[in-house]
Protein backbone atom coordinates (compact mmCIF):
# COMPACT_ATOMS: atom_id res chain seq x y z
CA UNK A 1 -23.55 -4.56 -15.79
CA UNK A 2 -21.41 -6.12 -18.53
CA UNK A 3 -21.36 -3.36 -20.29
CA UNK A 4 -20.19 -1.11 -16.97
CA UNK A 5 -17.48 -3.79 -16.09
CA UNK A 6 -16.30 -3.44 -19.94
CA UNK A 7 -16.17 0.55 -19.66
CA UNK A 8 -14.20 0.27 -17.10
CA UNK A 9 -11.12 -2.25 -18.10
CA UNK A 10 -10.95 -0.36 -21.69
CA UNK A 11 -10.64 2.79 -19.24
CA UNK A 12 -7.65 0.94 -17.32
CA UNK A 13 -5.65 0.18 -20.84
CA UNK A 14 -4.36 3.45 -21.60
CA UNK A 15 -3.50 4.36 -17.85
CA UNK A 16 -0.98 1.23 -17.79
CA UNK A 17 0.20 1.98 -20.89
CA UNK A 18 0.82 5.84 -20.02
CA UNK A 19 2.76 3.77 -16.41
CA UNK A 20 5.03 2.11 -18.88
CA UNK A 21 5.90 5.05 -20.30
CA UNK A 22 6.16 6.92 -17.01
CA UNK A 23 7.96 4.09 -15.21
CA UNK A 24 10.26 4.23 -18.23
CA UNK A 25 11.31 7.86 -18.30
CA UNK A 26 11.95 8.09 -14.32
CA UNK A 27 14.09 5.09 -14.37
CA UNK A 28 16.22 7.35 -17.02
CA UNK A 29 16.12 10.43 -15.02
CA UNK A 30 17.77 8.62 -12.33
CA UNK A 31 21.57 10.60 -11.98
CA UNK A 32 24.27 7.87 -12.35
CA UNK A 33 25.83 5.50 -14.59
CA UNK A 34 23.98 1.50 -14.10
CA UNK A 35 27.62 0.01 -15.16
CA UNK A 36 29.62 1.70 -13.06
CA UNK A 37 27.24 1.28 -9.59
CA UNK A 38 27.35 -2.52 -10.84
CA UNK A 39 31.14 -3.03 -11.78
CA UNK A 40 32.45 0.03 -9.88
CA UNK A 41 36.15 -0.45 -9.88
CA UNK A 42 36.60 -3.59 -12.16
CA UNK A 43 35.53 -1.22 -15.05
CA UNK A 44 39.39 -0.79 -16.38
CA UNK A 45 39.21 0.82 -19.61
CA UNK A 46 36.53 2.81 -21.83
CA UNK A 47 35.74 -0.57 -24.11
CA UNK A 48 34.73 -2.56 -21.20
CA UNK A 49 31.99 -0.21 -20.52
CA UNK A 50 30.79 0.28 -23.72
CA UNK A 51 30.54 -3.21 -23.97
CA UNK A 52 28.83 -3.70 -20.95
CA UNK A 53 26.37 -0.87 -22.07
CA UNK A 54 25.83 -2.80 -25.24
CA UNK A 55 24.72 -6.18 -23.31
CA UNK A 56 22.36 -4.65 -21.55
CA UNK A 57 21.32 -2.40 -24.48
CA UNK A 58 21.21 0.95 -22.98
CA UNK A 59 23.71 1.68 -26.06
CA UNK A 60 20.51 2.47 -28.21
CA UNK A 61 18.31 5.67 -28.44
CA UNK A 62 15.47 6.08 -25.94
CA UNK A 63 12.63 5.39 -28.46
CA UNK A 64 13.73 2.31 -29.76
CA UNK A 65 14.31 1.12 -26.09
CA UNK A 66 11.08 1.86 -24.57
CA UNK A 67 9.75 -0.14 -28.09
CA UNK A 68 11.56 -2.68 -27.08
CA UNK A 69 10.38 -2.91 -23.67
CA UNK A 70 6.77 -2.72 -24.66
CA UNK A 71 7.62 -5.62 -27.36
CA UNK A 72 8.58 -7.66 -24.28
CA UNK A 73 5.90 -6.44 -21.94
CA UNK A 74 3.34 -7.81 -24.86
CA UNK A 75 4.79 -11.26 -24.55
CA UNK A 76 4.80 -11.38 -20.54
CA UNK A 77 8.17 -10.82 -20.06
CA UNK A 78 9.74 -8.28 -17.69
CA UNK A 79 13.11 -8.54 -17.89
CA UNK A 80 15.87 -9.51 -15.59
CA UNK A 81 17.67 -7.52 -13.06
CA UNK A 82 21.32 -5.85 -13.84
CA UNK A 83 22.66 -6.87 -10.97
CA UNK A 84 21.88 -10.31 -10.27
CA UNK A 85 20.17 -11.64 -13.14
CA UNK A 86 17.15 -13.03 -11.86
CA UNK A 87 13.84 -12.42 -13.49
CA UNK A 88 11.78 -9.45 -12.51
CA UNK A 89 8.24 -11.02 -11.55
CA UNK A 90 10.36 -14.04 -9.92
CA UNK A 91 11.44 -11.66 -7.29
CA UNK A 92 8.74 -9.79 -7.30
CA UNK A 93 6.44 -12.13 -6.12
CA UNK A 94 8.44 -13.72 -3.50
CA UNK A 95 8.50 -10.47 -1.70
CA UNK A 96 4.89 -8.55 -2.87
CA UNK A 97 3.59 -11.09 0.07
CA UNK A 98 5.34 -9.49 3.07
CA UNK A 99 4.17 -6.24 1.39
CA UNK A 100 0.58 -7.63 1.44
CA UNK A 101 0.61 -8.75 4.17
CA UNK A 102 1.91 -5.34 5.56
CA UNK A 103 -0.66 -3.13 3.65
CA UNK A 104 -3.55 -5.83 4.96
CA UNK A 105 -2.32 -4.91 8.48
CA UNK A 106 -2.77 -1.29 7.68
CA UNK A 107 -5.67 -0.86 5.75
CA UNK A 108 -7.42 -2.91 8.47
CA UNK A 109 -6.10 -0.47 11.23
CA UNK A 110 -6.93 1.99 9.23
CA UNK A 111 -10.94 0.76 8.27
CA UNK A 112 -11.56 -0.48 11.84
CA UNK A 113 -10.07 3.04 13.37
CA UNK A 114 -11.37 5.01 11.16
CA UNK A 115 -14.90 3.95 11.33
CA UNK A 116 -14.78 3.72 14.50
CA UNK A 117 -13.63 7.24 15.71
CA UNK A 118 -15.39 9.01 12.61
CA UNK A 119 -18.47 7.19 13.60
CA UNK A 120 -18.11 8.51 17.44
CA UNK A 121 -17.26 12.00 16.16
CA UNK A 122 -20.53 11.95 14.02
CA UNK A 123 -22.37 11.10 17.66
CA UNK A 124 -20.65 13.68 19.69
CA UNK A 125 -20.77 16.39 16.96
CA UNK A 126 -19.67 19.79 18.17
CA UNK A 127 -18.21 18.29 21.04
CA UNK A 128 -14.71 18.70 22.54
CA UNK A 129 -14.92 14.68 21.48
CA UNK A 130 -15.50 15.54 17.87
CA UNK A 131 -12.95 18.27 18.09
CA UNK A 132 -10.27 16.12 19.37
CA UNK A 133 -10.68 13.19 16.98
CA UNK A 134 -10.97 15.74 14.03
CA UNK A 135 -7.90 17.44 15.52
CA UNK A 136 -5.79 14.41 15.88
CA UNK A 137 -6.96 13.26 11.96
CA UNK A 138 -5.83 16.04 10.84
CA UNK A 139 -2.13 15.56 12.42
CA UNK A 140 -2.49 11.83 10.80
CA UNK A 141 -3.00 13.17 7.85
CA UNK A 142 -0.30 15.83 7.47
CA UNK A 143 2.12 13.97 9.58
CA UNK A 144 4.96 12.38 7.86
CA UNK A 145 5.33 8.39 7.17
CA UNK A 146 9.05 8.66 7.35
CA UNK A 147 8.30 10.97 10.67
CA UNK A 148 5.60 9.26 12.51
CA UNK A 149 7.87 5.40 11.90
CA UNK A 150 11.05 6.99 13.70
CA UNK A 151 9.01 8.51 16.47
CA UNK A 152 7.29 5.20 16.89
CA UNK A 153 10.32 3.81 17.27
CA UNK A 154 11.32 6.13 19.74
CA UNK A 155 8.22 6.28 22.35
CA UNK A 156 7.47 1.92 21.34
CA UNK A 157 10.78 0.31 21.21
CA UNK A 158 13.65 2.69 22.69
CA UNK A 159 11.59 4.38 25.91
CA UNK A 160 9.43 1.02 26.22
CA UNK A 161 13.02 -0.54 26.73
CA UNK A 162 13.53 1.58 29.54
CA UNK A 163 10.38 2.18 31.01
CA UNK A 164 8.46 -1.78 30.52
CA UNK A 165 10.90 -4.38 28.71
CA UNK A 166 7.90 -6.38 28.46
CA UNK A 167 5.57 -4.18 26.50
CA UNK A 168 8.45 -2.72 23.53
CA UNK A 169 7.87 -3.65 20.22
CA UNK A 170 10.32 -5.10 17.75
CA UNK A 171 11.48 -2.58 15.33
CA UNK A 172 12.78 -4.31 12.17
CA UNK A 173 12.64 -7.76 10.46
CA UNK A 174 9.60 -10.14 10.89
CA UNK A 175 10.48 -12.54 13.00
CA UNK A 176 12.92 -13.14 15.63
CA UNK A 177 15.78 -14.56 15.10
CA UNK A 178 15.21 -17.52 17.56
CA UNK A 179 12.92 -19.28 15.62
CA UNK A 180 12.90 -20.73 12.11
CA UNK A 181 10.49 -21.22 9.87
CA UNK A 182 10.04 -22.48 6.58
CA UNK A 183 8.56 -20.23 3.90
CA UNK A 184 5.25 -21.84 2.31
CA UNK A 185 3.44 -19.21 1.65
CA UNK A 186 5.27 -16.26 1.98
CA UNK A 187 2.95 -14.44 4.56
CA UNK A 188 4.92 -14.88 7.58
CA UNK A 189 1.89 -15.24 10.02
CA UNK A 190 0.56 -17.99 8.30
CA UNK A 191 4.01 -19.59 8.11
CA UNK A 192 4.26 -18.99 11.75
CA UNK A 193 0.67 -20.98 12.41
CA UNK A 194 1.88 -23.83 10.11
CA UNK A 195 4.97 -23.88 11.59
CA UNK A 196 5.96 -26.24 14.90
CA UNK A 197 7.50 -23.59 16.08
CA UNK A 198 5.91 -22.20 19.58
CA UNK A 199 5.68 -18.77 20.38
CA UNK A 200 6.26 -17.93 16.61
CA UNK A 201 3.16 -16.67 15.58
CA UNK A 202 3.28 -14.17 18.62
CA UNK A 203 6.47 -12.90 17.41
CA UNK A 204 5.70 -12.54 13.83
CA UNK A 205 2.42 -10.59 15.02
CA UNK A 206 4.44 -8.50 17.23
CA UNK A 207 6.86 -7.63 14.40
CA UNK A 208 3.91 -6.61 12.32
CA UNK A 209 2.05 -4.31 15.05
CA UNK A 210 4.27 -1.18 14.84
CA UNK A 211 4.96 -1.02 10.90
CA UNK A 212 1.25 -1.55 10.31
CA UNK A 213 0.29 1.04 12.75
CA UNK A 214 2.62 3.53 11.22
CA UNK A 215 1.28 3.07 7.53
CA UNK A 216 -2.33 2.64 8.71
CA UNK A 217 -2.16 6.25 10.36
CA UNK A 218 -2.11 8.12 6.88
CA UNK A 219 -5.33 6.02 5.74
CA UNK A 220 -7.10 6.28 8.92
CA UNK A 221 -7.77 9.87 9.33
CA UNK A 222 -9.11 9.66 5.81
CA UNK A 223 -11.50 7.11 6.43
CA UNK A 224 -12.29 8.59 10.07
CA UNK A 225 -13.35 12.09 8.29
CA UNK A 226 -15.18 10.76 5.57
CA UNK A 227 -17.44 8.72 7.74
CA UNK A 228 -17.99 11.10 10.11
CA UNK A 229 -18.95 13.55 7.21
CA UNK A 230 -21.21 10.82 5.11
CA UNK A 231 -22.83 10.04 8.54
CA UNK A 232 -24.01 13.11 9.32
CA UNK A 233 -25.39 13.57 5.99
CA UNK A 234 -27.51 10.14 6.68
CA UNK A 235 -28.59 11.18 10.25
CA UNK A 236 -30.50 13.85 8.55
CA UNK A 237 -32.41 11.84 6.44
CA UNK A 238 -35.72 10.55 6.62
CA UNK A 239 -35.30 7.10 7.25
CA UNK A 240 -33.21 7.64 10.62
CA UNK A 241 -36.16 9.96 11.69
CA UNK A 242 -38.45 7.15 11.26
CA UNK A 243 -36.53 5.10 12.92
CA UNK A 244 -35.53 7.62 15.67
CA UNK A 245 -39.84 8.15 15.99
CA UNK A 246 -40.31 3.92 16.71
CA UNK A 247 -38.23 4.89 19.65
CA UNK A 248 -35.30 2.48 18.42
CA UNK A 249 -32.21 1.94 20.59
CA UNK A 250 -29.51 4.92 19.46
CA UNK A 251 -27.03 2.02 18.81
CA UNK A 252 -29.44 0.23 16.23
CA UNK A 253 -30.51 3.61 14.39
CA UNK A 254 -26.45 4.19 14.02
CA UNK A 255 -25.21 1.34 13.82
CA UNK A 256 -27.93 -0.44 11.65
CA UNK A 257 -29.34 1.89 9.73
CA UNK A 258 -27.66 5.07 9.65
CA UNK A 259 -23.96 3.46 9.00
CA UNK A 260 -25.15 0.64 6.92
CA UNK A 261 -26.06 3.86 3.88
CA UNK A 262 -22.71 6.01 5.12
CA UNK A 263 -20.35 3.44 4.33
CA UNK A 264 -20.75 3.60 0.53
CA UNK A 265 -18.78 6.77 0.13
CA UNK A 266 -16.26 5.18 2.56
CA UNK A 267 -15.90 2.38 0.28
CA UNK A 268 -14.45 4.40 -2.52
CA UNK A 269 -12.36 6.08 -0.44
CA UNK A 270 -11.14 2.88 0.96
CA UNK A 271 -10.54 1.25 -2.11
CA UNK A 272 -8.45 4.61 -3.22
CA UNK A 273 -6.12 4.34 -0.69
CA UNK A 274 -4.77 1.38 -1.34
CA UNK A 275 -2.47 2.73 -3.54
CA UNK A 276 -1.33 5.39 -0.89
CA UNK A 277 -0.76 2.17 1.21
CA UNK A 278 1.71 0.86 -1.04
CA UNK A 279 3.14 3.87 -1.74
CA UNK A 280 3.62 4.55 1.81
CA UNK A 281 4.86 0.80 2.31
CA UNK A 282 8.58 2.30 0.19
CA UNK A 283 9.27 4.62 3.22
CA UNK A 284 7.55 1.86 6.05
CA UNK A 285 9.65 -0.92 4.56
CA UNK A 286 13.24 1.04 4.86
CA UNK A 287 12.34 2.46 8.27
CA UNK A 288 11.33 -0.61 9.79
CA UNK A 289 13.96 -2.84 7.26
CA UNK A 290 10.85 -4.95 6.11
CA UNK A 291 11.70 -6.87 3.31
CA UNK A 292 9.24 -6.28 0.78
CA UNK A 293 8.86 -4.83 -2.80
CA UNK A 294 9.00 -1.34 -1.35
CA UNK A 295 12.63 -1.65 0.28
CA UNK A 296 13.60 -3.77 -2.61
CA UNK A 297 12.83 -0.61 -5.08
CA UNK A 298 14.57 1.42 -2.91
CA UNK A 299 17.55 -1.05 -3.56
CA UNK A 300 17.05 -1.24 -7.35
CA UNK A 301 17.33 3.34 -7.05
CA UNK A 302 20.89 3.21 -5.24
CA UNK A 303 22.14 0.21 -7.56
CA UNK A 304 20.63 1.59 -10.64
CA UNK A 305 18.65 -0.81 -11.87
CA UNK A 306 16.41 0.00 -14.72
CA UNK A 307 14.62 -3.03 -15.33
CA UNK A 308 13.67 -3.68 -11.66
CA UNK A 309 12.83 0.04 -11.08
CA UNK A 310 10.70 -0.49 -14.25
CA UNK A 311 9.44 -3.90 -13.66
CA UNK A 312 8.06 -3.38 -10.26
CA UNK A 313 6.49 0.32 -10.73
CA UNK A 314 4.80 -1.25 -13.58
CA UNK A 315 3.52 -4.36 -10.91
CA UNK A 316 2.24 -1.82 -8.19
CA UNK A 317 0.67 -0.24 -10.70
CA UNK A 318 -1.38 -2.79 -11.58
CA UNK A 319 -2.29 -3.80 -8.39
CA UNK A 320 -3.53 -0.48 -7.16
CA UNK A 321 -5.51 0.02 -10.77
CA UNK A 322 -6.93 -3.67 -10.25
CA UNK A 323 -7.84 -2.70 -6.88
CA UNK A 324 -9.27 0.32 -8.27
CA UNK A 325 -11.54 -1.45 -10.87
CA UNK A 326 -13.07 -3.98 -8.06
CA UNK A 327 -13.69 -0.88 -6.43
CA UNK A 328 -15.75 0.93 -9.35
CA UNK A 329 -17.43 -2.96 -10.19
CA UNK A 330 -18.44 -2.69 -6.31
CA UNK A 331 -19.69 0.59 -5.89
CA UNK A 332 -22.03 0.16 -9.68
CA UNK A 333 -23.54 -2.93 -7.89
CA UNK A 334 -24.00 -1.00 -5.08
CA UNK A 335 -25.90 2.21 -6.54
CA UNK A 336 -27.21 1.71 -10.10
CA UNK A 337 -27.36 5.32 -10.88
CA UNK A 338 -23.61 4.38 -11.29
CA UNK A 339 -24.34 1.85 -14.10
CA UNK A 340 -26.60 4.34 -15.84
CA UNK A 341 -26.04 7.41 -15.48
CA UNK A 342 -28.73 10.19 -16.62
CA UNK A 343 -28.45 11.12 -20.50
């Protein structure tokens, strides 16, 4: 098993280092000058800029920047932002939590959904229930982030207004304005449940509802088709016969013992989109003006802002390729064949 887990960190090496790189050359590709979005009109002559240029030493060739970077990557150090100076990873991590706790929202609409309604199409299969479900996945899963957030806001916050005040859903922010609470730990629903503050954990929770179900949707119909297509592979097999012939509740022989082997596939799956949730968080965050690391890379594209464009790519990254690993560690304990493959 040590010699799996190994495999598979010396495997994740090159992929961060080929991010770097990656991260790197996009930030570049960006059209626009950094100094001028940062001084705009206080630039006054042509030395000014060059010398602003030279502090932040995007006067040198490409090569011998990206070395540079790397030199400082090796010694933990990201950089600091153009425009305000503050170190990368300092404001990365006090906003990845809102983003965490955003993606936790959606992956677990998106597990508990999915499951669910790819589990009940599995049941009712050839059914006009197993054609609507597989239908409506398939809209999830072609459907737009940016398009599905401003038609939730539509039908959940704008109509609701109208139709029941009482039911509409809050459509930006994470907590009202009414209430204040202090930040401890940076996941606002905790705060909330610390907090003294009554009434604030229900309007932090309400805040997070419609964001979450928006990124969840993408992930959902994923999961919900690959369970209902592992499951059916495991009703066939021997084992749910057997248990079928000792005349076993249907809701034990699914639930128990055919869903218990289905779910490994899922896991995988789960575990891979992860990194669609956090790429999908960019577009959730600036719809729904959540302020996490995906609106704040959206900030760092219109200001220009190499090092945080760089910097927090390069962070995600790692997340979703750590999240990937535990994944791979998982599913080896899970199935040996993994481990040790056939020669």
């Amino acid at each position: 098993m040590l010699r799996y887990v190994a495999g598979r960190i010396a495997a994740a090496v090159p992929v961060l280092l080929g991010i770097t790189l990656l991260a790197f050359a996009l930030a570049r590709l960006l059209p626009g000058d950094p100094v001028e979005v940062m001084l705009g009109e206080r630039i006054t002559d042509r030395e000014t800029h060059e010398a602003q240029l030279a502090r932040l030493g995007l006067d040198r060739p490409l090569p011998v920047q990206y070395l540079s970077y790397l030199g400082r990557l090796a010694q933990g150090d990201l950089g600091r932002s153009m425009v305000n100076g503050r170190p990368v990873l300092e404001e990365f991590l006090a906003l990845f939590p809102a983003t965490v706790e955003l993606a936790a929202c959606a992956l677990a609409v998106s597990v508990l959904g999915g499951v669910l309604l790819g589990t009940l199409a599995a049941v009712r299969r050839g059914t006009w229930i197993d054609q609507g479900l597989m239908g409506l996945s398939v809209v999830g899963h072609s459907m737009p982030i940016y398009w599905w957030g401003l038609l939730a806001i539509m039908v959940c916050s704008v109509w609701m207004r109208e139709l029941a005040p009482a039911l509409a859903l809050p459509v930006s922010g994470r907590l009202d304005i009414a209430f204040d609470v202090p930040p401890r730990t940076g996941f606002m629903l905790v705060d909330a449940l610390l907090s003294d503050e009554p009434g604030a954990f229900r309007s932090a929770l309400r805040h997070l509802v419609l964001p979450g179900l928006v990124l969840g949707t993408y992930a959902m119909a994923m999961v919900a088709r690959m369970t209902r297509s592992s499951l059916l592979e495991t009703l066939g097999q021997d084992f749910v016969r057997a248990a079928r012939a000792r005349a076993l509740p249907a809701w034990r022989v699914v639930g128990l013992h055919a869903l218990r082997s289905a779910l490994i596939p899922v896991v995988t799956v789960i575990g891979l989109q992860v990194g669609a949730l956090l790429g999908g968080a960019v577009l959730t965050e600036t719809i729904f003006s959540w302020p996490g690391v995906g609106r704040w890379l959206v900030d760092a594209i219109y200001r220009r802002d190499y090092t945080v464009l760089q910097g927090g790519l390069l962070l995600i990254a790692s997340v979703v390729v750590l999240v990937n690993l535990a994944v791979d560690v998982l599913y080896g304990a899970i199935d040996p064949r993994i481990r040790h493959p056939r020669r």
